[in-house]
Each structure stands twice: as structure tokens, then as C-alpha cells.
PDB file of N, CA and C in Angstrom:
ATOM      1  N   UNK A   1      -3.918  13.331   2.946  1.00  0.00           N
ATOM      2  CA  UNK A   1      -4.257  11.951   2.643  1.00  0.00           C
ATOM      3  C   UNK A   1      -2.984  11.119   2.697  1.00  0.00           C
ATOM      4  N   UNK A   2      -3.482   9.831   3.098  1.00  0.00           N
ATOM      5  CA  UNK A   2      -2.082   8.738   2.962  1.00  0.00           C
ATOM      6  C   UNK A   2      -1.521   8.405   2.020  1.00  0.00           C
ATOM      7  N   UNK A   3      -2.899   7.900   1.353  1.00  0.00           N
ATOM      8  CA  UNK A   3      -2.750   7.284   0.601  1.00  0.00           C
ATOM      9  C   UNK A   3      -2.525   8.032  -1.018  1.00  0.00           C
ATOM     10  N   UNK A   4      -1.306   8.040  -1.950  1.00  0.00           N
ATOM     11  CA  UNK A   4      -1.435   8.838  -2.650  1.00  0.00           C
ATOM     12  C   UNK A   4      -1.298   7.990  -4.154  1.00  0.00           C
ATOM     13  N   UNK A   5      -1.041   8.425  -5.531  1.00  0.00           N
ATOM     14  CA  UNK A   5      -0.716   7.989  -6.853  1.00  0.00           C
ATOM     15  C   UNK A   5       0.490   9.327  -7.356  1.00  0.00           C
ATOM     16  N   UNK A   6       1.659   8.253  -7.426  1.00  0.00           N
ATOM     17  CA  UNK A   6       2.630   9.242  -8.031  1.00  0.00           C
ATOM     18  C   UNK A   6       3.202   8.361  -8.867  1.00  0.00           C
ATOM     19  N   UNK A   7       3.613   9.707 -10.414  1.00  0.00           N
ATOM     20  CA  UNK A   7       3.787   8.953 -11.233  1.00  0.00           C
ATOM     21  C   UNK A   7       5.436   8.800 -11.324  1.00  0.00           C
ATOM     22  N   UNK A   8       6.299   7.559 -11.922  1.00  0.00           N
ATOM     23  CA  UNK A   8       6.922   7.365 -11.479  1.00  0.00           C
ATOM     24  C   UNK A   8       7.699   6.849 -12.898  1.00  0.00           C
ATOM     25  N   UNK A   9       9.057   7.229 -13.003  1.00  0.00           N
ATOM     26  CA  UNK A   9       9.661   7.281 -14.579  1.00  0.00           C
ATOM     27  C   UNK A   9       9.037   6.730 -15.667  1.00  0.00           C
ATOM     28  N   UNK A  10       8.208   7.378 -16.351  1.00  0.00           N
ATOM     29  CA  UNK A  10       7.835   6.593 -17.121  1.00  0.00           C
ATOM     30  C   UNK A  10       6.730   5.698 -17.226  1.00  0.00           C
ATOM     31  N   UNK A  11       6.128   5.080 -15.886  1.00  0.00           N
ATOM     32  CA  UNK A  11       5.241   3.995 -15.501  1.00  0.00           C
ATOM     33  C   UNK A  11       3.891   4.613 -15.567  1.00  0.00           C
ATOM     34  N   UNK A  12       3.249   3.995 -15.003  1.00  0.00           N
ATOM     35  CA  UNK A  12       1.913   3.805 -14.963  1.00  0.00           C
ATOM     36  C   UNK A  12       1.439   4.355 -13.232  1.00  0.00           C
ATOM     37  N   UNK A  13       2.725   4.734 -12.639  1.00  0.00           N
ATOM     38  CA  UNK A  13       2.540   5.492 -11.656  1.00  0.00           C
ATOM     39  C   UNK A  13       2.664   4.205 -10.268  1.00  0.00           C
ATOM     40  N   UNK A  14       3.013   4.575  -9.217  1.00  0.00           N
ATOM     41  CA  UNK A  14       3.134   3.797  -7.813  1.00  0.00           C
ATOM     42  C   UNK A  14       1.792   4.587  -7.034  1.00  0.00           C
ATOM     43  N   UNK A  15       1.284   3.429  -6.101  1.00  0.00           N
ATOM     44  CA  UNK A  15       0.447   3.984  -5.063  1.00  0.00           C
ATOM     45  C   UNK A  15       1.476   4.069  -3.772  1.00  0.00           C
ATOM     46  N   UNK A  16       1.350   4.846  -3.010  1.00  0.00           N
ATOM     47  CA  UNK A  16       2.897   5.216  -2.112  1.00  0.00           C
ATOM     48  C   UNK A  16       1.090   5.403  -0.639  1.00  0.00           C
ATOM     49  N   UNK A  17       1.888   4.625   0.587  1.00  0.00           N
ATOM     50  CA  UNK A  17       1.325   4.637   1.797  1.00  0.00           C
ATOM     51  C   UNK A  17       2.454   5.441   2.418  1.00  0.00           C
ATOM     52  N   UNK A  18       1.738   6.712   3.329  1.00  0.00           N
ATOM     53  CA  UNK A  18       2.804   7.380   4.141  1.00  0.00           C
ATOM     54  C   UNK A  18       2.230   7.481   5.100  1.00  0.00           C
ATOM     55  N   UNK A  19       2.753   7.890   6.170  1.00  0.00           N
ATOM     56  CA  UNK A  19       2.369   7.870   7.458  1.00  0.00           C
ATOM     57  C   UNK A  19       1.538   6.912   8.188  1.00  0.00           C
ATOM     58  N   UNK A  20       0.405   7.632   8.936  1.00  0.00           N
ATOM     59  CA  UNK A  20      -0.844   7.066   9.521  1.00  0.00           C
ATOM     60  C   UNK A  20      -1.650   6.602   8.083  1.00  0.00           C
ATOM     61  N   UNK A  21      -1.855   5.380   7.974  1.00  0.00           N
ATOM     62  CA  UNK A  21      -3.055   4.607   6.903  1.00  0.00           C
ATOM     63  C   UNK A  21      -4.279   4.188   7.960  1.00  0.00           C
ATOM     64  N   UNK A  22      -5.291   5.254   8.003  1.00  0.00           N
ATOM     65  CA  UNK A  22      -6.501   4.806   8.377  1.00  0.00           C
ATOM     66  C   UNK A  22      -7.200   4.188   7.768  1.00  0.00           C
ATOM     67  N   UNK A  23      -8.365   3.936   8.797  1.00  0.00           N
ATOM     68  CA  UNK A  23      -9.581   2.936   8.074  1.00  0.00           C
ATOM     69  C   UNK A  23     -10.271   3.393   6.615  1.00  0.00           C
ATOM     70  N   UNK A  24     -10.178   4.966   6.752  1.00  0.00           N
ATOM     71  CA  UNK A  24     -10.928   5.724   5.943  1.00  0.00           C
ATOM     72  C   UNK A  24      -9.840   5.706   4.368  1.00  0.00           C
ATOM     73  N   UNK A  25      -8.744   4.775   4.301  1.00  0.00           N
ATOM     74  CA  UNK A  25      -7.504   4.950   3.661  1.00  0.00           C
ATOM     75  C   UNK A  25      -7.829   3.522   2.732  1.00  0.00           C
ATOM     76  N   UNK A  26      -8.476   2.678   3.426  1.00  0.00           N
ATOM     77  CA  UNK A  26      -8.581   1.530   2.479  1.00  0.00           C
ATOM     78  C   UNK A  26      -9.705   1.582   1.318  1.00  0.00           C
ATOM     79  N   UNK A  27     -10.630   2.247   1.262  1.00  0.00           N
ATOM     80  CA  UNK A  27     -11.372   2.425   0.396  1.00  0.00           C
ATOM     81  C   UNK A  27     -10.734   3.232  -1.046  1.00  0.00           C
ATOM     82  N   UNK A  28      -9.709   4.146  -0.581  1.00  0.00           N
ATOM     83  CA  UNK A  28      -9.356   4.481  -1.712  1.00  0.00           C
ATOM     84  C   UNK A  28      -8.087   3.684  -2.502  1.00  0.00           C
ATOM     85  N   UNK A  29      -7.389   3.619  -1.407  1.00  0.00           N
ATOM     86  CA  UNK A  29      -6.414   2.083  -1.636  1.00  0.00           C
ATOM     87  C   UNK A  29      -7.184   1.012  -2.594  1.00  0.00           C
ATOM     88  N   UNK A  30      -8.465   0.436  -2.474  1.00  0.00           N
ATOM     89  CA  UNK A  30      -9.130  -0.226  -2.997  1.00  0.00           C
ATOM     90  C   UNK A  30      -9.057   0.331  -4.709  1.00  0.00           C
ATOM     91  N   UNK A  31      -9.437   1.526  -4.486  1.00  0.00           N
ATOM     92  CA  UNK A  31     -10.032   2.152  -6.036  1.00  0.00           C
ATOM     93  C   UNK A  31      -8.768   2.230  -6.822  1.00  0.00           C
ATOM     94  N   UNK A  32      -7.775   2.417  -5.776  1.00  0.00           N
ATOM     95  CA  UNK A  32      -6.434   2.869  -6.886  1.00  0.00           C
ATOM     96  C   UNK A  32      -5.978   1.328  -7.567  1.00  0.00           C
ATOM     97  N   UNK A  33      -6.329   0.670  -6.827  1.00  0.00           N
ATOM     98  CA  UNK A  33      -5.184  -0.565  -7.003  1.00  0.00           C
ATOM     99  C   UNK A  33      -6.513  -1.422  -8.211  1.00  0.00           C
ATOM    100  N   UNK A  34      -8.172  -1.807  -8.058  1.00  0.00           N
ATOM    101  CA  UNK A  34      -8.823  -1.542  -8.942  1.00  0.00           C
ATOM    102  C   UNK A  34      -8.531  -1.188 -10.117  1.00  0.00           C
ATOM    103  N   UNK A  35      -8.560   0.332 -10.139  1.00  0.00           N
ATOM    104  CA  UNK A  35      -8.552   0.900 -11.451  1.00  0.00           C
ATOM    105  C   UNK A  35      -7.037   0.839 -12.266  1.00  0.00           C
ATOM    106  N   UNK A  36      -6.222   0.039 -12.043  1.00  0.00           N
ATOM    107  CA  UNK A  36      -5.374  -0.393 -12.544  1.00  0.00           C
ATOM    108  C   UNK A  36      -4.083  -1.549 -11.938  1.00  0.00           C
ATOM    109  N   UNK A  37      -4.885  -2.546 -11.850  1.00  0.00           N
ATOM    110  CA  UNK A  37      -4.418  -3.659 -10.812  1.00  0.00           C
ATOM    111  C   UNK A  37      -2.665  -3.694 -11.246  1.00  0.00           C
ATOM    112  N   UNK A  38      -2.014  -3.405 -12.398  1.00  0.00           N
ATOM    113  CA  UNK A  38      -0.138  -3.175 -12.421  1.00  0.00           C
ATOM    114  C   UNK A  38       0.181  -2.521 -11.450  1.00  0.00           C
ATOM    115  N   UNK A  39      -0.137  -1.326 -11.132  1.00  0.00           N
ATOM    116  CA  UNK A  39       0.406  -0.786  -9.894  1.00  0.00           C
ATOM    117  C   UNK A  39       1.003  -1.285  -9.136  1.00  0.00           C
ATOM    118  N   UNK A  40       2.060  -1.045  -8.529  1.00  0.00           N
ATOM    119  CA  UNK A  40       2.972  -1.164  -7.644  1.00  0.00           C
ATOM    120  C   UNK A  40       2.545  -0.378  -6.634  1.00  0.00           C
ATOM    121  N   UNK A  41       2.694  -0.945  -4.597  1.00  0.00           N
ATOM    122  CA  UNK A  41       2.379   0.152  -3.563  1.00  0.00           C
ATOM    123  C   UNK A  41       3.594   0.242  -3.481  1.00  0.00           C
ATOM    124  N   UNK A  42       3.676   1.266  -2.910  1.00  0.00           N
ATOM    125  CA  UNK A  42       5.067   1.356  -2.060  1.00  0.00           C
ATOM    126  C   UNK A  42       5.078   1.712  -0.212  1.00  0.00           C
ATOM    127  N   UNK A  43       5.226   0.832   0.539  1.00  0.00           N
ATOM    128  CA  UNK A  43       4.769   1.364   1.834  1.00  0.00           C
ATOM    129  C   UNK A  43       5.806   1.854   2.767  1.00  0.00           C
ATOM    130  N   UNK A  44       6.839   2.105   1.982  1.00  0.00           N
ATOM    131  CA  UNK A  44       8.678   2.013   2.761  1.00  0.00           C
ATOM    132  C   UNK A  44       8.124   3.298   3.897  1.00  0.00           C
ATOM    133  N   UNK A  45       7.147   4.122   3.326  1.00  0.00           N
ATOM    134  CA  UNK A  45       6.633   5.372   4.242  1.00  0.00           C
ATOM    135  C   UNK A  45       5.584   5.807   5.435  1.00  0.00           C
ATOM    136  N   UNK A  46       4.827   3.939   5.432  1.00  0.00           N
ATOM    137  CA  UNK A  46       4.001   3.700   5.964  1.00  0.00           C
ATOM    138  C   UNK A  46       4.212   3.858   7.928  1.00  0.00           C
ATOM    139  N   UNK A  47       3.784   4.750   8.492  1.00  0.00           N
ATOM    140  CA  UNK A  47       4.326   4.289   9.759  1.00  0.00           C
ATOM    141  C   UNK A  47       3.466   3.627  10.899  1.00  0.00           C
ATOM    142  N   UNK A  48       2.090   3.417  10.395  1.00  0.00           N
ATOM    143  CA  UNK A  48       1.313   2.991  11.153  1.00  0.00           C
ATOM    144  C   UNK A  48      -0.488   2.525  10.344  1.00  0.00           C
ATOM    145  N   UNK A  49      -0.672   1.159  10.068  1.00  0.00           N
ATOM    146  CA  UNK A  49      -1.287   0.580   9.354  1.00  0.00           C
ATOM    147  C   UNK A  49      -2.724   0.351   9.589  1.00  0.00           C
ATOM    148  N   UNK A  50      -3.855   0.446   9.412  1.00  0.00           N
ATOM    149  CA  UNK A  50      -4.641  -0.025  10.446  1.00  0.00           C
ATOM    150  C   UNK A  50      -5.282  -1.369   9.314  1.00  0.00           C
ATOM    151  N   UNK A  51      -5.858  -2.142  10.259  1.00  0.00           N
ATOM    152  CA  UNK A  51      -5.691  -3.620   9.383  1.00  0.00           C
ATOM    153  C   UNK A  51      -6.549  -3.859   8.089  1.00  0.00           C
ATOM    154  N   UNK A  52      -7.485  -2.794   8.472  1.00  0.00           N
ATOM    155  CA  UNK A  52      -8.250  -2.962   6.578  1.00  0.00           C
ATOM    156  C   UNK A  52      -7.612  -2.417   5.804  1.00  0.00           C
ATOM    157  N   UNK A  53      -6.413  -1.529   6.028  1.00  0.00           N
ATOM    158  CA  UNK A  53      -5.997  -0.954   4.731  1.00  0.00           C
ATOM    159  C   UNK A  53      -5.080  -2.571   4.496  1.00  0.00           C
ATOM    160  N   UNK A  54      -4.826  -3.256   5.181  1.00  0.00           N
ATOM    161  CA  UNK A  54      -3.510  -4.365   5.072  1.00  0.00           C
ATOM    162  C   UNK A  54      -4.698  -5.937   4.102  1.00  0.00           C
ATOM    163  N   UNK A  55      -6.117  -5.479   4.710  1.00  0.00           N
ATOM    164  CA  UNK A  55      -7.171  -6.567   4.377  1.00  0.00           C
ATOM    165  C   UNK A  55      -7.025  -6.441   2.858  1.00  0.00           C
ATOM    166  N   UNK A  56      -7.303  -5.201   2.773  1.00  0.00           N
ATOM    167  CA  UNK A  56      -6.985  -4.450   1.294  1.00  0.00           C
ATOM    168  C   UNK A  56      -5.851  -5.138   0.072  1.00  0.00           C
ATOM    169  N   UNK A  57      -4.672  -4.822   0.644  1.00  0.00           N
ATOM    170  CA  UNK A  57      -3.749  -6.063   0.267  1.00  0.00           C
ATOM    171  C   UNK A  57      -3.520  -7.065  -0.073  1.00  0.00           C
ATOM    172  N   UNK A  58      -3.915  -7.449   0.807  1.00  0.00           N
ATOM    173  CA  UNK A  58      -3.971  -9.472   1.082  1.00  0.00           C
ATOM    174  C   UNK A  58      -4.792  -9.568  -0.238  1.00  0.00           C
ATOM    175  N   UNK A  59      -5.739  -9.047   0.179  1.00  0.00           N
ATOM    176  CA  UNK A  59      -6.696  -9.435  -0.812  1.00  0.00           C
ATOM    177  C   UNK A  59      -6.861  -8.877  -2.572  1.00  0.00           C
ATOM    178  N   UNK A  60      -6.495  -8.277  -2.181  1.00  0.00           N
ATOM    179  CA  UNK A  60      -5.921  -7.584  -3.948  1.00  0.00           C
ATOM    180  C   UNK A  60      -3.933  -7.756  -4.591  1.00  0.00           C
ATOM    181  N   UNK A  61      -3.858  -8.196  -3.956  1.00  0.00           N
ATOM    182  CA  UNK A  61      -2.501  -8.477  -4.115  1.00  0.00           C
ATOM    183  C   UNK A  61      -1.775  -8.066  -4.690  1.00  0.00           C
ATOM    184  N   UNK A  62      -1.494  -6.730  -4.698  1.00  0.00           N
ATOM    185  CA  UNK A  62      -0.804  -5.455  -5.971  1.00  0.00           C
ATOM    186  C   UNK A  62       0.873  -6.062  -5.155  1.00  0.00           C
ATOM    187  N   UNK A  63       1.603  -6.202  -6.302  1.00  0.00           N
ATOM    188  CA  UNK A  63       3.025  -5.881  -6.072  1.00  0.00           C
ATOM    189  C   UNK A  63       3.325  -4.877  -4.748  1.00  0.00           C
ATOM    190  N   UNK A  64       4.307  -4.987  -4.335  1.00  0.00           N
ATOM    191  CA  UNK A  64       4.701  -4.591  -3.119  1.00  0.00           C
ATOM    192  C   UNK A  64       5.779  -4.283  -2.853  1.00  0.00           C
ATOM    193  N   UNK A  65       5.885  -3.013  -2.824  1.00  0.00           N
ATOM    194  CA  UNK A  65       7.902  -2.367  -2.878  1.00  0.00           C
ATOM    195  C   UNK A  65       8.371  -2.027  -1.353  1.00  0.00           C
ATOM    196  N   UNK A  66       9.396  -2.296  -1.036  1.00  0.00           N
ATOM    197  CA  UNK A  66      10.008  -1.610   0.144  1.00  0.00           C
ATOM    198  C   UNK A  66       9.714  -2.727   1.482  1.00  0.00           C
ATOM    199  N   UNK A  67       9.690  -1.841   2.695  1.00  0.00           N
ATOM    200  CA  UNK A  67       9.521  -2.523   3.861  1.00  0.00           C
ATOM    201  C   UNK A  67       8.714  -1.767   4.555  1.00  0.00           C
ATOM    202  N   UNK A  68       7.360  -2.119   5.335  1.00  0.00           N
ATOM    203  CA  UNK A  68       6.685  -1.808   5.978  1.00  0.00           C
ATOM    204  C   UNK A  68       7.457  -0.581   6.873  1.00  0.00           C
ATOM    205  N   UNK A  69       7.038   0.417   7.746  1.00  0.00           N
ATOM    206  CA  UNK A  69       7.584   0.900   8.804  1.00  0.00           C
ATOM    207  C   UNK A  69       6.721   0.816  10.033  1.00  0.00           C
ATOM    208  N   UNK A  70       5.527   0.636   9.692  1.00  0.00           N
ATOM    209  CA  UNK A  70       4.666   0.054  11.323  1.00  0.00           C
ATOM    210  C   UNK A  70       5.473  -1.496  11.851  1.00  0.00           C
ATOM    211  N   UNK A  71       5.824  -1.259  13.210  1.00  0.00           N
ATOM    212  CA  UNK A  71       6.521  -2.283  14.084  1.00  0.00           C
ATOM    213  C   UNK A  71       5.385  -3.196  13.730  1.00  0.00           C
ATOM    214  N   UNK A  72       4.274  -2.864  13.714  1.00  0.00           N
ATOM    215  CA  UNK A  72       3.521  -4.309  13.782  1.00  0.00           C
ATOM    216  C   UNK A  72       3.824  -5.145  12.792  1.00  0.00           C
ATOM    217  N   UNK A  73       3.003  -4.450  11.751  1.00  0.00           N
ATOM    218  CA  UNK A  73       3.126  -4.650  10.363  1.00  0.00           C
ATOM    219  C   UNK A  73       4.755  -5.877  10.081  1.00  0.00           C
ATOM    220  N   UNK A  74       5.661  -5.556  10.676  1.00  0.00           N
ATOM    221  CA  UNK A  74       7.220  -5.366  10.101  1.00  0.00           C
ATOM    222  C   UNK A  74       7.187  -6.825  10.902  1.00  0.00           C
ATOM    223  N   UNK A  75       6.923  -6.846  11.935  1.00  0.00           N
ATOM    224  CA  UNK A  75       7.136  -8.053  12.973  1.00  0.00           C
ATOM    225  C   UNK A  75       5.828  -9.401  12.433  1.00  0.00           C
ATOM    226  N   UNK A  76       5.173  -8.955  12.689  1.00  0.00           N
ATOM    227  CA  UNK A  76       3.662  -9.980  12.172  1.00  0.00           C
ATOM    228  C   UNK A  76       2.678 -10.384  11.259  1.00  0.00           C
ATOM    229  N   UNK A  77       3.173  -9.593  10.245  1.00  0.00           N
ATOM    230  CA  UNK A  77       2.728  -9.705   8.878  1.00  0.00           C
ATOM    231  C   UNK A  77       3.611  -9.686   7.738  1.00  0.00           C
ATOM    232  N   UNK A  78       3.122 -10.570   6.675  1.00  0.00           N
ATOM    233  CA  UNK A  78       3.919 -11.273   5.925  1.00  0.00           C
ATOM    234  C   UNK A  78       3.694  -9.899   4.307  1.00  0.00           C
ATOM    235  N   UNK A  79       4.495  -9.668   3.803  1.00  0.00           N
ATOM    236  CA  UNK A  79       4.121  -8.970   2.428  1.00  0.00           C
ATOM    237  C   UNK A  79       3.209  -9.667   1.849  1.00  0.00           C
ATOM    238  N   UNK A  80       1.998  -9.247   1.170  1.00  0.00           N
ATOM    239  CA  UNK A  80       1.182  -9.989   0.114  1.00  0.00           C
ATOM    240  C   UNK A  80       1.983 -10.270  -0.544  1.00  0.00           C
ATOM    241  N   UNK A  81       2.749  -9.664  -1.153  1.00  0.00           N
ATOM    242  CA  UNK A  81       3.645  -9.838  -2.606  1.00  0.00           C
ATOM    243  C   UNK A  81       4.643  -8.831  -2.908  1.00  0.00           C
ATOM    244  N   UNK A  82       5.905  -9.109  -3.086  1.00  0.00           N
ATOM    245  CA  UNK A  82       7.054  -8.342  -3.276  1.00  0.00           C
ATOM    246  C   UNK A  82       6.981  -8.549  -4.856  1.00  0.00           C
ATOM    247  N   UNK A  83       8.166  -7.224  -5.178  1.00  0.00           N
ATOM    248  CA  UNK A  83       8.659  -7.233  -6.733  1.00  0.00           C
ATOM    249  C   UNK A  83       9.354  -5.872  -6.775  1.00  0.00           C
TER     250      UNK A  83
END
């Protein structure tokens, strides 16, 4: 899976995108970021996005760590939200 929950000093845990984020990736993306909208993603691991997991985003607007690694992503899309 891409999409994962790791917990992270102390916190309430990061949702971390690695690799390939398929379509089948935003639904759970959805639930994680849901079931506890503080979460932080982290996508510094992300290497290739597909656009509902990014719809996902936009639209839920969880904090946002790092820098994309899909060229697309990096070139044509804006972070929902850094922190």
C-alpha cells in the first residue's frame, strides 16, 4: 500500500504517500485524514500521483510536509497547505 499511518515522536502520527498513489489510494487517504483531520501528509516519497488522490487534498486540506516527487505534481500543482 501507498498510502500508510506512521506514528511519529510523540504525535498523533503522519499519513506518509510513497511511491505510485493510485486511484484505489484516495479512498483510504480520505479515511485517514477523516478520522483525524490534525494529521499531517507527508508526500516527500510520493513518486507518482494520480489526480484523485491530489482531489483528496485540495479538498480536505490536511497540512502538508515536504515536496511532492511526481514531476507533475512538482511543476503544476500548488500544495493545498504547507506546515
Amino acid at each position: 500500500m501507498t498510502v500508510t499511518l506512521r506514528a511519529d515522536d510523540g504525535t498523533n502520527g503522519t499519513i506518509r504517500l510513497e511511491g505510485d498513489c493510485p486511484v484505489e489510494d484516495a479512498e483510504t487517504l480520505a479515511s485517514l485524514i477523516l478520522g483525524d483531520p490534525g494529521r499531517a501528509v507527508d508526500w516527500t516519497a510520493c513518486t507518482r500521483m494520480h489526480t484523485a488522490v491530489y482531489q483528496v487534498l485540495l479538498r480536505l486540506r490536511p497540512v502538508m510536509r515536504g515536496t511532492c516527487r511526481d514531476p507533475f505534481v512538482g511543476r503544476w500543482l500548488t500544495p493545498p497547505r504547507s506546515g
